[in-house]
N, C-alpha and C. Protein backbone atom coordinates (compact mmCIF):
# COMPACT_ATOMS: atom_id res chain seq x y z
N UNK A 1 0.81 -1.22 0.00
CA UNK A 1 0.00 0.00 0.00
C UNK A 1 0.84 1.27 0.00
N UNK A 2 2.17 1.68 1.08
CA UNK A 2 2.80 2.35 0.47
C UNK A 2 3.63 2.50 -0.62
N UNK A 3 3.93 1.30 -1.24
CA UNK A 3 4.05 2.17 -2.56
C UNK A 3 3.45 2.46 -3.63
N UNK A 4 2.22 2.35 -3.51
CA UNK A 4 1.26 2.69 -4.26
C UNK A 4 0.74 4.12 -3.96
N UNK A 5 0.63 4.37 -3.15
CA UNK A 5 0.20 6.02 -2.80
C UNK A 5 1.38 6.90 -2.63
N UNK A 6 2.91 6.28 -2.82
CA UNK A 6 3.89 6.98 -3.68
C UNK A 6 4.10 7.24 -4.94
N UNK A 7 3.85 6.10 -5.86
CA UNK A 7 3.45 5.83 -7.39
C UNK A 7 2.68 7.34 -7.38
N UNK A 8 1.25 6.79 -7.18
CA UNK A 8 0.24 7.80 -7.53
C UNK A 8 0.50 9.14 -7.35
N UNK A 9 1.03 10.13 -5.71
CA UNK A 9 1.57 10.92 -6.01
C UNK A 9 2.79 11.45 -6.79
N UNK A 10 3.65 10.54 -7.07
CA UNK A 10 4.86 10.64 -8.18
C UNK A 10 4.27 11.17 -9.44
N UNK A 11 2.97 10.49 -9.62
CA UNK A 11 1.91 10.55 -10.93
C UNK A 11 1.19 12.12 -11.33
N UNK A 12 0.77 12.14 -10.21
CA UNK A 12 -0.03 13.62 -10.21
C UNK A 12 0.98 14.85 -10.07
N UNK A 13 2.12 14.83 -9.56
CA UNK A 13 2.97 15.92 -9.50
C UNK A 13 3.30 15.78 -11.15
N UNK A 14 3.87 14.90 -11.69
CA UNK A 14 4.35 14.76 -12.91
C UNK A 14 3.43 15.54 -13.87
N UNK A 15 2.14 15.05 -13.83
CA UNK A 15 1.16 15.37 -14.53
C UNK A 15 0.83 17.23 -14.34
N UNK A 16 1.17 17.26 -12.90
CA UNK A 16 0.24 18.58 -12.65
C UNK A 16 1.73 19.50 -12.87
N UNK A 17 3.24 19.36 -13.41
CA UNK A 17 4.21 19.88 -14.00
C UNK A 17 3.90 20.04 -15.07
N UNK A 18 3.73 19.06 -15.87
CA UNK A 18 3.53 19.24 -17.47
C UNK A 18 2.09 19.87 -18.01
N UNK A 19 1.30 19.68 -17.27
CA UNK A 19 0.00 20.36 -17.89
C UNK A 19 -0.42 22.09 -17.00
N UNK A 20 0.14 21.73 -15.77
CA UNK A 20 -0.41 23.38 -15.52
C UNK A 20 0.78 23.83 -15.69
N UNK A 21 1.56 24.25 -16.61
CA UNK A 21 2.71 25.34 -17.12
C UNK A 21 1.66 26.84 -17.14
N UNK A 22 2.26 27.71 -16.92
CA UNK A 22 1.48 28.55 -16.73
C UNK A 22 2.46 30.02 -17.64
N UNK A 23 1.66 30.27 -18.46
CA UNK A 23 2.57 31.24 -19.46
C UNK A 23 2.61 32.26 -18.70
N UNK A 24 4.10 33.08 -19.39
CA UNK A 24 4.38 34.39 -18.82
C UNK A 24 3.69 35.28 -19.85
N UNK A 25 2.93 36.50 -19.33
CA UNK A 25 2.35 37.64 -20.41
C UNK A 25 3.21 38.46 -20.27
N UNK A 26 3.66 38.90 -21.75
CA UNK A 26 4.36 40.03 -21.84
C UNK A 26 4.29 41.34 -21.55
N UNK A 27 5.64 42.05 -20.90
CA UNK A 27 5.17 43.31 -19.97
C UNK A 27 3.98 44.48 -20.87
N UNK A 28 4.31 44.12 -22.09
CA UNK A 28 3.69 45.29 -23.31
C UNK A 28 2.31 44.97 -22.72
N UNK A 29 2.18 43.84 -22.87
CA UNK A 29 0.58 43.27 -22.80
C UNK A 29 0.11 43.73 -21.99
N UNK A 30 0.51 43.91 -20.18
CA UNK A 30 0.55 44.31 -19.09
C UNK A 30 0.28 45.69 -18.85
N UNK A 31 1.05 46.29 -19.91
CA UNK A 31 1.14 47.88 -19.79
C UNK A 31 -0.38 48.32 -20.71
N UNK A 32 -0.74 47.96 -21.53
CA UNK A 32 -1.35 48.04 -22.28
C UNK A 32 -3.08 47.65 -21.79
N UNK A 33 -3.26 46.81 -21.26
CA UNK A 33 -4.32 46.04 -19.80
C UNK A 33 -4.19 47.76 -18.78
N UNK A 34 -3.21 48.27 -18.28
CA UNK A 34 -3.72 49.33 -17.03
C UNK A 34 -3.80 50.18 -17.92
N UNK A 35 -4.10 50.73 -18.95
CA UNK A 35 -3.99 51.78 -20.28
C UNK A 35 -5.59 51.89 -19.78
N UNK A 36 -5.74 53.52 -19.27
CA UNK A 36 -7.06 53.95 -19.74
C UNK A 36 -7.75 53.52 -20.79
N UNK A 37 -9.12 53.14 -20.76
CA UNK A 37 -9.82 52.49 -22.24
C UNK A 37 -11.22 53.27 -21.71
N UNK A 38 -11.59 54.69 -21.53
CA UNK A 38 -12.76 55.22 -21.24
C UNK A 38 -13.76 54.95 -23.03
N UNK A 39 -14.74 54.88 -22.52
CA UNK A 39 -15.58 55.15 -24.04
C UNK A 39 -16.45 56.76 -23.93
N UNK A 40 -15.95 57.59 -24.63
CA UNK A 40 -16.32 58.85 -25.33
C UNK A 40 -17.23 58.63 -26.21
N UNK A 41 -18.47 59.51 -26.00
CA UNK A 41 -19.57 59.99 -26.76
C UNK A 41 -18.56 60.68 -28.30
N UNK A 42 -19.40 60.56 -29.25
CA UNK A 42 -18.57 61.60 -30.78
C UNK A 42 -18.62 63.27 -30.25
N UNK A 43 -19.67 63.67 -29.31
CA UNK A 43 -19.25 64.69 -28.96
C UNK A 43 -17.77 65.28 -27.98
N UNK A 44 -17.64 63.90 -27.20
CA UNK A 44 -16.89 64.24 -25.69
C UNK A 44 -15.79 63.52 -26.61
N UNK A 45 -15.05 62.77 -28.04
CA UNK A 45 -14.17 62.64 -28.16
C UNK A 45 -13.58 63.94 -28.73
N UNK A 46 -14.46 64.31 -29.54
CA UNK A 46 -14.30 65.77 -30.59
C UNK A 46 -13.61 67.07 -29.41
N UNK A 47 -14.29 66.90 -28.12
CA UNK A 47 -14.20 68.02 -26.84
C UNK A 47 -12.46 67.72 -26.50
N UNK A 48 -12.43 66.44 -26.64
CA UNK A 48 -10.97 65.71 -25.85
C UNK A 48 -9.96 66.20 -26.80
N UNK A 49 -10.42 66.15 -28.29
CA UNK A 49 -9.16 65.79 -29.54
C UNK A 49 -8.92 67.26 -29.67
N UNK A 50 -10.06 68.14 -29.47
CA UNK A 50 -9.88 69.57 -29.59
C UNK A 50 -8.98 70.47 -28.66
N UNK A 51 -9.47 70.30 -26.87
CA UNK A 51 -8.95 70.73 -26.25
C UNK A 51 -7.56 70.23 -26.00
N UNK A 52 -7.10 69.22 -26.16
CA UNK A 52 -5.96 68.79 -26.24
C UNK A 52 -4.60 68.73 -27.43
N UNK A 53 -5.21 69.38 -28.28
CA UNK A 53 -4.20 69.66 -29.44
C UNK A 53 -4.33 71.48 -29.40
N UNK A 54 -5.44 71.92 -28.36
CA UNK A 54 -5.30 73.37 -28.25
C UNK A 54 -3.65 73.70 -27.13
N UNK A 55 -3.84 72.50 -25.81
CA UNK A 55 -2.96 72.72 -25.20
C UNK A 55 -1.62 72.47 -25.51
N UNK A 56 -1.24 71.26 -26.41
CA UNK A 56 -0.25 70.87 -27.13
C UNK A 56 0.16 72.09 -27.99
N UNK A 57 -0.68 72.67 -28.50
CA UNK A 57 -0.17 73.64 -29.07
C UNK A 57 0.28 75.08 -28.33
N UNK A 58 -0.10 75.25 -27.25
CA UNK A 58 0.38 76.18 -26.11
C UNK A 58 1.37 75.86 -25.77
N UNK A 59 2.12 74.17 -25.28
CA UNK A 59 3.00 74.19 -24.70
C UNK A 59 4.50 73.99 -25.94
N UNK A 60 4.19 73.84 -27.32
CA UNK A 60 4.30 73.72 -28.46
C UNK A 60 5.23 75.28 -29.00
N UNK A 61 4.42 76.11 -28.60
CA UNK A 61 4.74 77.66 -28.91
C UNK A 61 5.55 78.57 -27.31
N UNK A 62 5.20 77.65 -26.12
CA UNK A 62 6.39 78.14 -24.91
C UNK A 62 7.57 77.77 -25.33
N UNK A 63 7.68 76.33 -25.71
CA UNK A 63 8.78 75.57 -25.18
C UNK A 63 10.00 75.19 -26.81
N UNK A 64 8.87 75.29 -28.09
CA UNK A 64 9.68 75.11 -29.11
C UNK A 64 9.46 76.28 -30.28
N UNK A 65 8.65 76.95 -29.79
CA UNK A 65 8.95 78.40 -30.73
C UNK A 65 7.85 78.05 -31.60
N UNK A 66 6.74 77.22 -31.06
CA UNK A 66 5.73 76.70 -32.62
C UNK A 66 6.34 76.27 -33.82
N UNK A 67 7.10 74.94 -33.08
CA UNK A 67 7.65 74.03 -34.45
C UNK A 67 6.33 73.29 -34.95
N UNK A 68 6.80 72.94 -36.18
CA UNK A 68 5.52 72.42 -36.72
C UNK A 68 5.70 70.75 -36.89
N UNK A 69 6.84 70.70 -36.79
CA UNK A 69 7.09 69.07 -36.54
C UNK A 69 6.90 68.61 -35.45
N UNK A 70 7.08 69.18 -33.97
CA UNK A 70 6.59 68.85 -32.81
C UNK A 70 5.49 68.73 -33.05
N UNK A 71 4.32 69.79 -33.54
CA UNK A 71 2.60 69.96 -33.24
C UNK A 71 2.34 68.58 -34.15
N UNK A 72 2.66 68.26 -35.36
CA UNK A 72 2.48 67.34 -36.42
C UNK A 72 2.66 66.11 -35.61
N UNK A 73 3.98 65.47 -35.08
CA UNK A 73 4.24 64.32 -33.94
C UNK A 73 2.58 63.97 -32.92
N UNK A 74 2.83 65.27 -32.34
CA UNK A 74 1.69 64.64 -31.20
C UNK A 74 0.25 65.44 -31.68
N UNK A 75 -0.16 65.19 -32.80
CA UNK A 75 -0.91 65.48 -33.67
C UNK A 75 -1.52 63.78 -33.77
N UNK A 76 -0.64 62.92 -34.42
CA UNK A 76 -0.91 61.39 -34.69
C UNK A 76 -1.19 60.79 -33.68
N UNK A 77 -0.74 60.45 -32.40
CA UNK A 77 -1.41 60.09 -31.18
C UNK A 77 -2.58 60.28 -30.42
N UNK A 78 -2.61 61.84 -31.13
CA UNK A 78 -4.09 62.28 -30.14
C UNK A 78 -5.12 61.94 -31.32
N UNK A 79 -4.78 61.58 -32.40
CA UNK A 79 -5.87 61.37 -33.46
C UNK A 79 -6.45 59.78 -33.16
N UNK A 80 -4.91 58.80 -32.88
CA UNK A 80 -5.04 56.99 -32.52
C UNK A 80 -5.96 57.25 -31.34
N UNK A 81 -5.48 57.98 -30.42
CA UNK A 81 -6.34 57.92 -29.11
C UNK A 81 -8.01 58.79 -29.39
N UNK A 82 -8.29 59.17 -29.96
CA UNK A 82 -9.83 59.59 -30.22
C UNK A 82 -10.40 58.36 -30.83
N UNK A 83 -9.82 58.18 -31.87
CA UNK A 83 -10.41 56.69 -32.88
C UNK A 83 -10.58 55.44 -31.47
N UNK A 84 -9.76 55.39 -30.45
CA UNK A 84 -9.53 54.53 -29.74
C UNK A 84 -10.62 54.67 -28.52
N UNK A 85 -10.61 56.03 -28.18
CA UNK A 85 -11.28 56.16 -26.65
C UNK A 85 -13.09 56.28 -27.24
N UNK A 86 -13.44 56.34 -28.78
CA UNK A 86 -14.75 56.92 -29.21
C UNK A 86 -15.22 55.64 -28.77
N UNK A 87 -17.35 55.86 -28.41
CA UNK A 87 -17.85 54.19 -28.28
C UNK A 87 -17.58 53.84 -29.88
N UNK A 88 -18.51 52.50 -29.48
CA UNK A 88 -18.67 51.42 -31.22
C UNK A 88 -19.71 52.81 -31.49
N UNK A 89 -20.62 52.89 -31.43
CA UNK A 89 -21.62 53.46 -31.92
C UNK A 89 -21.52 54.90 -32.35
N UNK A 90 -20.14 55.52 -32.16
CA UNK A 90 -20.01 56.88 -32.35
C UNK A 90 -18.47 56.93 -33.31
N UNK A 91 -18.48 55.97 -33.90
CA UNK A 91 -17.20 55.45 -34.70
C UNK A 91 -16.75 56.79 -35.89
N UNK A 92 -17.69 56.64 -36.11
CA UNK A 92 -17.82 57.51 -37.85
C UNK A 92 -17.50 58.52 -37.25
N UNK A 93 -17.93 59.74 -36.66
CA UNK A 93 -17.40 60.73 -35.71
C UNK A 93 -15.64 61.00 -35.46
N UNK A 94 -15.04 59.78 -35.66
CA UNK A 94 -13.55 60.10 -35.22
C UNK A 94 -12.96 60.54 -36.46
N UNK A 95 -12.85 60.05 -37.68
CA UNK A 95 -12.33 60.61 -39.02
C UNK A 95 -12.71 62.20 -39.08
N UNK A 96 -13.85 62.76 -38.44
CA UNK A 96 -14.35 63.85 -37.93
C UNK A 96 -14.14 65.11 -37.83
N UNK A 97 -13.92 64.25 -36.41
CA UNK A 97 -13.80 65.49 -35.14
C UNK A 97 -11.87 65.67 -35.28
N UNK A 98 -11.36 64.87 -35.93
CA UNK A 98 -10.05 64.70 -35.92
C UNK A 98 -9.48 66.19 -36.31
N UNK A 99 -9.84 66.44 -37.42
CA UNK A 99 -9.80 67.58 -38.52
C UNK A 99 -9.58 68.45 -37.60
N UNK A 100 -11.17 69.05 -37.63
CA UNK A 100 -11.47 69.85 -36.43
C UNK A 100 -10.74 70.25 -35.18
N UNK A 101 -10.32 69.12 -34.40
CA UNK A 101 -9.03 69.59 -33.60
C UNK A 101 -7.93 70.11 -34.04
N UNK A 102 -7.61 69.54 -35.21
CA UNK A 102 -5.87 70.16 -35.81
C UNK A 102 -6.35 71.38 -35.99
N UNK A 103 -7.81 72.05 -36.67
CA UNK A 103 -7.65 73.33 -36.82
C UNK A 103 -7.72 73.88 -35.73
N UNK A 104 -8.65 73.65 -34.19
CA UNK A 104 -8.18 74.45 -33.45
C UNK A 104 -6.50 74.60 -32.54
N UNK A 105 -6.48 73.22 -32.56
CA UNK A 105 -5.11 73.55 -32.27
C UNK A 105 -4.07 74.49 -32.83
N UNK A 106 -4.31 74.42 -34.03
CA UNK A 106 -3.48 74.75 -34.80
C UNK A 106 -3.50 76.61 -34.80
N UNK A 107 -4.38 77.14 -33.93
CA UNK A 107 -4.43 78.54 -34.09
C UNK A 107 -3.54 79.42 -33.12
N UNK A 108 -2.97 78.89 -32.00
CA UNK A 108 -2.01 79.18 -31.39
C UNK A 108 -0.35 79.44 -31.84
N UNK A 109 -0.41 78.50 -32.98
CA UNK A 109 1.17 78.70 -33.61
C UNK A 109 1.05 78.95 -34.62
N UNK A 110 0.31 79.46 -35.51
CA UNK A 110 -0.25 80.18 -37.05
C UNK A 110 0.79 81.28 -37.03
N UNK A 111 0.07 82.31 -35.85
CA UNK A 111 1.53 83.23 -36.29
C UNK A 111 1.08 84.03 -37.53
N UNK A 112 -0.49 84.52 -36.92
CA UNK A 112 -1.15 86.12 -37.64
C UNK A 112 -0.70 87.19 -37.06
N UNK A 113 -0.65 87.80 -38.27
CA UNK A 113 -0.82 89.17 -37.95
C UNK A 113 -2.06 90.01 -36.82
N UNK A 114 -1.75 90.98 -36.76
CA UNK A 114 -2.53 91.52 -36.07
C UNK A 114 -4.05 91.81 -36.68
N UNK A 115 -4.93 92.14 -35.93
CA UNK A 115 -6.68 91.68 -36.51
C UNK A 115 -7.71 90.46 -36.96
N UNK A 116 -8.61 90.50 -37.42
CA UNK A 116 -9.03 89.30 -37.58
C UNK A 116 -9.00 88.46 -38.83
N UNK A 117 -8.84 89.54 -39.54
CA UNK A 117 -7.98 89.36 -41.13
C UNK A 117 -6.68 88.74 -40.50
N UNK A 118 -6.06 88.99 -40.34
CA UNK A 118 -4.64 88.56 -40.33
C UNK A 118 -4.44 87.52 -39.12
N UNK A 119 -4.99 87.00 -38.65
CA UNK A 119 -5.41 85.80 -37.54
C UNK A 119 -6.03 84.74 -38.69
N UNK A 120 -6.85 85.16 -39.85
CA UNK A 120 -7.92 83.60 -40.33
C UNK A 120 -6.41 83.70 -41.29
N UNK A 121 -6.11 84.48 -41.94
CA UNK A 121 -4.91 84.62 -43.23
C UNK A 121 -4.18 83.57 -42.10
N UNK A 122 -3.11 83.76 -41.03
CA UNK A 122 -2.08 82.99 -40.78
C UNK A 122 -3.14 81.78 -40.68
N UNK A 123 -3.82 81.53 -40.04
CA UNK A 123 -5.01 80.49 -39.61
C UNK A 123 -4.88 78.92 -40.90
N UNK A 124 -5.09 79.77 -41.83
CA UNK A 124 -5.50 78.82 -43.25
C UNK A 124 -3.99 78.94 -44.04
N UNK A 125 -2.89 79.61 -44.01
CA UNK A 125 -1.84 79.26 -44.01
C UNK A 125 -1.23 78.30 -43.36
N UNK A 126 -1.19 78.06 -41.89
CA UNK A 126 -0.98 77.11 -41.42
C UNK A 126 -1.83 76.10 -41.15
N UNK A 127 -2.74 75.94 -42.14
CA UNK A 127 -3.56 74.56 -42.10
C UNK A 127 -2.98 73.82 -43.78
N UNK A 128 -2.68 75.04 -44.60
CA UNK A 128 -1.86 74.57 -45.93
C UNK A 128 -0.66 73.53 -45.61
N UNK A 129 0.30 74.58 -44.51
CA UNK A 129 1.52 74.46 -44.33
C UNK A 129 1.29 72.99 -43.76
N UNK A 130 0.78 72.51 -42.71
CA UNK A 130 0.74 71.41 -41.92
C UNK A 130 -0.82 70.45 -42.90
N UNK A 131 -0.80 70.57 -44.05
CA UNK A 131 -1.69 69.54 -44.73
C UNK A 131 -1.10 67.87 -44.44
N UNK A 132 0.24 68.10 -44.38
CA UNK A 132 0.89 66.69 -44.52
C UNK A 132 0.06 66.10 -43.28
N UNK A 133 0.67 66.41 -42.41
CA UNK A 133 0.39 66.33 -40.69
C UNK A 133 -1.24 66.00 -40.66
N UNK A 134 -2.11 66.67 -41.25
CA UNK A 134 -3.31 66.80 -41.39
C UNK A 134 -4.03 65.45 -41.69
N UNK A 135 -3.70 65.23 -42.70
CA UNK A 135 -3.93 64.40 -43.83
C UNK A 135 -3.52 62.85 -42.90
N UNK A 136 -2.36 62.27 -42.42
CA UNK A 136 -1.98 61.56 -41.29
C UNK A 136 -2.63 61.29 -40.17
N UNK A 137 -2.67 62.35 -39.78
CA UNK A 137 -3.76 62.20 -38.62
C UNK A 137 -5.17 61.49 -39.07
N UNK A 138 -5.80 61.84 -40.17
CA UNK A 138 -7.03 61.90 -40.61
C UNK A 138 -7.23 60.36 -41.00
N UNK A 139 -6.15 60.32 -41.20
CA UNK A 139 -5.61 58.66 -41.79
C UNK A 139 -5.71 57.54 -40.84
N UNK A 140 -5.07 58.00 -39.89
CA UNK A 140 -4.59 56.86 -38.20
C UNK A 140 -6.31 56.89 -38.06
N UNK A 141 -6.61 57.98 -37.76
CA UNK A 141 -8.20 57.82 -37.45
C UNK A 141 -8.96 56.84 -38.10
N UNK A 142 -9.33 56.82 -39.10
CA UNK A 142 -10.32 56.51 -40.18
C UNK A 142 -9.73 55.11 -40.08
N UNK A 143 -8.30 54.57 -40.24
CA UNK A 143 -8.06 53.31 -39.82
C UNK A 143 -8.24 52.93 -38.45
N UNK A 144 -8.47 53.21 -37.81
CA UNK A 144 -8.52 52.73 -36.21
C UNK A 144 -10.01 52.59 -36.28
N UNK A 145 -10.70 53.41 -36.61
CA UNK A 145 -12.49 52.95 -36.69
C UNK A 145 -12.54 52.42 -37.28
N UNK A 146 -12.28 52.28 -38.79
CA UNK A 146 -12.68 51.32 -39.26
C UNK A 146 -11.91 49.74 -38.74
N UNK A 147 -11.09 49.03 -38.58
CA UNK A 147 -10.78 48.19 -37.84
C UNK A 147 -11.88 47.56 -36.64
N UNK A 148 -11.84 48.96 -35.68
CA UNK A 148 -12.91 48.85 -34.57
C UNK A 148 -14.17 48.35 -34.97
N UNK A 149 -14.60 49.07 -35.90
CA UNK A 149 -15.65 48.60 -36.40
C UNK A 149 -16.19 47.39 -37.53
N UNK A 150 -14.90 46.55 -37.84
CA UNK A 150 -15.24 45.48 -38.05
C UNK A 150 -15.23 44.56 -37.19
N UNK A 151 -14.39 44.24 -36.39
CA UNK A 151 -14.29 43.77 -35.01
C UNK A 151 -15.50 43.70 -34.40
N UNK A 152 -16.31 44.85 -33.87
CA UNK A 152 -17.06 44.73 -33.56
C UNK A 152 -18.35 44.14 -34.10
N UNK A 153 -18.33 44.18 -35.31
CA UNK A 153 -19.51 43.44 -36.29
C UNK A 153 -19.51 42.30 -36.07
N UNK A 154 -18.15 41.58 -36.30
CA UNK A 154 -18.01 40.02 -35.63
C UNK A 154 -18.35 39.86 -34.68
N UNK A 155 -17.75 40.59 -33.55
CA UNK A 155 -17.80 40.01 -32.14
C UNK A 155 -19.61 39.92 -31.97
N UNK A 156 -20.31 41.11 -32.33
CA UNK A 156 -22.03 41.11 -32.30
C UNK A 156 -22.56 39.84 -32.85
N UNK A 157 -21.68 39.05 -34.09
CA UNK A 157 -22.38 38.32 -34.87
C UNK A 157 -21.97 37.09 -34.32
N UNK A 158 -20.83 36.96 -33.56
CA UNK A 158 -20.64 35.67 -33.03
C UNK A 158 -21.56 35.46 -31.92
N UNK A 159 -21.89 36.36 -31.26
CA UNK A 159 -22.60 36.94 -29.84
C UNK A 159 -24.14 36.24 -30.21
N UNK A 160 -24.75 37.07 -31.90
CA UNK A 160 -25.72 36.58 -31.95
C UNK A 160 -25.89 35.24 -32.12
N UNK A 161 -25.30 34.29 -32.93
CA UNK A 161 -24.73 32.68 -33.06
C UNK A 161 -24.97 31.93 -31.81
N UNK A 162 -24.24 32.31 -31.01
CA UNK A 162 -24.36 31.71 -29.79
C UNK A 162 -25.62 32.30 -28.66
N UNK A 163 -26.39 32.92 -28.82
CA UNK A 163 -27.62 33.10 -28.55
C UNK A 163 -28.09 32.35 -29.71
N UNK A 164 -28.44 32.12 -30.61
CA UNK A 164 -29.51 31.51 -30.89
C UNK A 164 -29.02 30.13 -30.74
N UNK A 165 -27.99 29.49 -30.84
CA UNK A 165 -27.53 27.88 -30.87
C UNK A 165 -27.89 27.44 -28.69
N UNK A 166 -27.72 28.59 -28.15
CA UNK A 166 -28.14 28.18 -26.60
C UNK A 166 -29.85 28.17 -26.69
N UNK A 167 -30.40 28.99 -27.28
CA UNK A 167 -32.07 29.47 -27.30
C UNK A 167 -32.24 27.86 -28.03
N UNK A 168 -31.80 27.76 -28.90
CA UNK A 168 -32.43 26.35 -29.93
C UNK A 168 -31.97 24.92 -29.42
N UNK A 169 -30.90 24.83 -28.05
CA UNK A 169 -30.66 23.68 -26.98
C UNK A 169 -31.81 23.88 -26.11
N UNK A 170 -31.53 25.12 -25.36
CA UNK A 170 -32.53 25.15 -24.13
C UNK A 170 -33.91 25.28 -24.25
N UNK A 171 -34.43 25.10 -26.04
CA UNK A 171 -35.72 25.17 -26.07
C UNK A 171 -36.55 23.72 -25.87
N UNK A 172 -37.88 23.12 -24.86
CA UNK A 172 -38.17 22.26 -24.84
C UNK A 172 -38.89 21.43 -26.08
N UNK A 173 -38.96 20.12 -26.39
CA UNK A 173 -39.57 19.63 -27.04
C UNK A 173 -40.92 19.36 -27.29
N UNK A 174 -41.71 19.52 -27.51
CA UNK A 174 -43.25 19.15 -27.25
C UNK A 174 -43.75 17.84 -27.43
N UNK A 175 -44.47 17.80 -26.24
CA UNK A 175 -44.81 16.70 -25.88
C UNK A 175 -45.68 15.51 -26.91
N UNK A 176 -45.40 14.45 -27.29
CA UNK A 176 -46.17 13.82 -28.06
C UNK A 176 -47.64 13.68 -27.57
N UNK A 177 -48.50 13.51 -29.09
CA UNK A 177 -49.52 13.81 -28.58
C UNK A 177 -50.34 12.08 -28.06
N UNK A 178 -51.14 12.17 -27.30
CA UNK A 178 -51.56 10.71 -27.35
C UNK A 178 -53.10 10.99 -27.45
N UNK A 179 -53.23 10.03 -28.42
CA UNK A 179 -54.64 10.08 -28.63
C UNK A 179 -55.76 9.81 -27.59
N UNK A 180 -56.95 10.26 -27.68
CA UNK A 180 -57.77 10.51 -26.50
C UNK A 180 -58.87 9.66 -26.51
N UNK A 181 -59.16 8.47 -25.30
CA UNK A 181 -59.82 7.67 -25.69
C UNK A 181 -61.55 8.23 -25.42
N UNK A 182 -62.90 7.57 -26.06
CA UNK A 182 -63.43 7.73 -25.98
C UNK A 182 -64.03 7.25 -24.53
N UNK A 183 -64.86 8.05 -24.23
CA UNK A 183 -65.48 7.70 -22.40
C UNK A 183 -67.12 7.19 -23.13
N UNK A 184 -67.62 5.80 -22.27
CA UNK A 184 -68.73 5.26 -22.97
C UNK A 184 -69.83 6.44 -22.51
N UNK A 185 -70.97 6.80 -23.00
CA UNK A 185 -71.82 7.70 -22.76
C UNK A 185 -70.90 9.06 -22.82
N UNK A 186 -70.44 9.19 -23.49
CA UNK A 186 -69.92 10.83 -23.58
C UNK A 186 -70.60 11.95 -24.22
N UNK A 187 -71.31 10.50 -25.47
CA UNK A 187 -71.83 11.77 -26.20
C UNK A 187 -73.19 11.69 -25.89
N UNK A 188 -73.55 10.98 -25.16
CA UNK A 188 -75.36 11.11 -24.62
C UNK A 188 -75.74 12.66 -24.14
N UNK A 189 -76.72 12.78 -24.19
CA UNK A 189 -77.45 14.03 -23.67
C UNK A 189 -77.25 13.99 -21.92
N UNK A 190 -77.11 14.85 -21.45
CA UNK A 190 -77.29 14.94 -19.85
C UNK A 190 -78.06 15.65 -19.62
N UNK A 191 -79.85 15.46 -20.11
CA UNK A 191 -80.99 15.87 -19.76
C UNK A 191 -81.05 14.87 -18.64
N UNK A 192 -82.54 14.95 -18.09
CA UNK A 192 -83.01 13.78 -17.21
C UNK A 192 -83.81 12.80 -17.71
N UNK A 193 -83.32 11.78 -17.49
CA UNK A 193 -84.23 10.47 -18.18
C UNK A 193 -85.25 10.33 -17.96
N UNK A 194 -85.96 10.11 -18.91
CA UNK A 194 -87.48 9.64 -19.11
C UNK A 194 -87.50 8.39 -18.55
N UNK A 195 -88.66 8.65 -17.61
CA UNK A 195 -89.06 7.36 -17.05
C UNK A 195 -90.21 6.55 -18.01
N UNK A 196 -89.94 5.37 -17.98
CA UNK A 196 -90.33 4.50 -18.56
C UNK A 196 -91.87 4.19 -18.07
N UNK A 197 -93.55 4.61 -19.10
CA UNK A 197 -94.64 4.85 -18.97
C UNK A 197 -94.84 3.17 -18.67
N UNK A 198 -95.49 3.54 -17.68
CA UNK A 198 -95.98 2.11 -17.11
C UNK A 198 -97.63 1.85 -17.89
N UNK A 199 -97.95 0.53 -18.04
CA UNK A 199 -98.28 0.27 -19.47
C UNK A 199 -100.13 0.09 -18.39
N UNK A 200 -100.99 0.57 -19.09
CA UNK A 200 -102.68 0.03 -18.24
C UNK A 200 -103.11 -1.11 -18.21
């Protein structure tokens, strides 16, 4: 008997080595898992992509004189991260609102003249000047939704699959029918019987 309940545990350690190996996840993967993933309305991404390429561009014109290769750089990130943070349902919105932010951002380091003439003049000059940048951004976007949004078509359609293949298990069978026998006098009248005339 003891060496049989040595065997056996010899058995199960062996077994429980080789089958529960337990993979390492990579740190990217890790980093990427605590990564904010909020879902933004098309309005509240447009609010995010705007105000945040307004401030980029403030700290853009302190710190580098309003280079346009800096604003262009973190131009493409804040475009991945709108396409990224928008819901499924507000997808179309990110190719968008993308635009729209580069132009407001973009009014801090234009670099008009004085008035309001000479504010839209630098304004639409530097939306010429930074088309490249523009155009990129507009790009990362429009690919990141669209992606998202095939993804999500599947994932709905596998979703629906497996609702109906559980609905069409867990639905019951109906019961066979069994035929119904006749009861003797069923179909008689249930008046009151005539009594039988007693004869003179």
């Amino acid at each position: 008997m003891p060496g049989v309940f040595g065997e056996s545990a010899t058995v199960y350690r062996a077994a429980g080595s080789s089958g529960g190996r337990v993979r390492a996840v990579p740190p990217a993967l890790l980093a990427l898992r605590r990564f904010p993933n909020p879902r933004l309305t098309g309005i509240g991404a447009g609010l995010f992509a705007a105000l945040t390429m307004f401030v980029l561009a403030c700290l853009d014109r302190l710190l580098f004189d309003s280079s346009e290769l800096v604003y262009g750089l973190l131009f493409l990130p804040v475009s991945a991260l709108t396409a990224l943070w928008v819901r499924p349902a507000d997808l179309v919105t990110a190719p968008i609102s993308v635009p729209i932010a580069f132009a407001v951002g973009v009014f801090p380091i234009s670099g008009g003249s004085e008035g309001f003439g000479g504010q839209v003049m630098g304004l639409v000059t530097a939306l010429a000047v930074h088309a490249g940048w523009l155009y990129g951004g507009t790009l990362v976007a429009g690919l990141i939704a669209s992606v998202r949004k095939v993804l999500h078509m599947r994932a709905r359609q596998r979703y629906l699959l497996a609702q109906g293949r559980t609905g069409a298990a867990k639905a019951p069978r109906p019961a066979p029918r069994t035929p119904k026998k006749k009861v003797a006098g069923a179909g008689a009248p249930t008046g009151r019987a005539e009594r039988p005339r007693a004869s003179r």
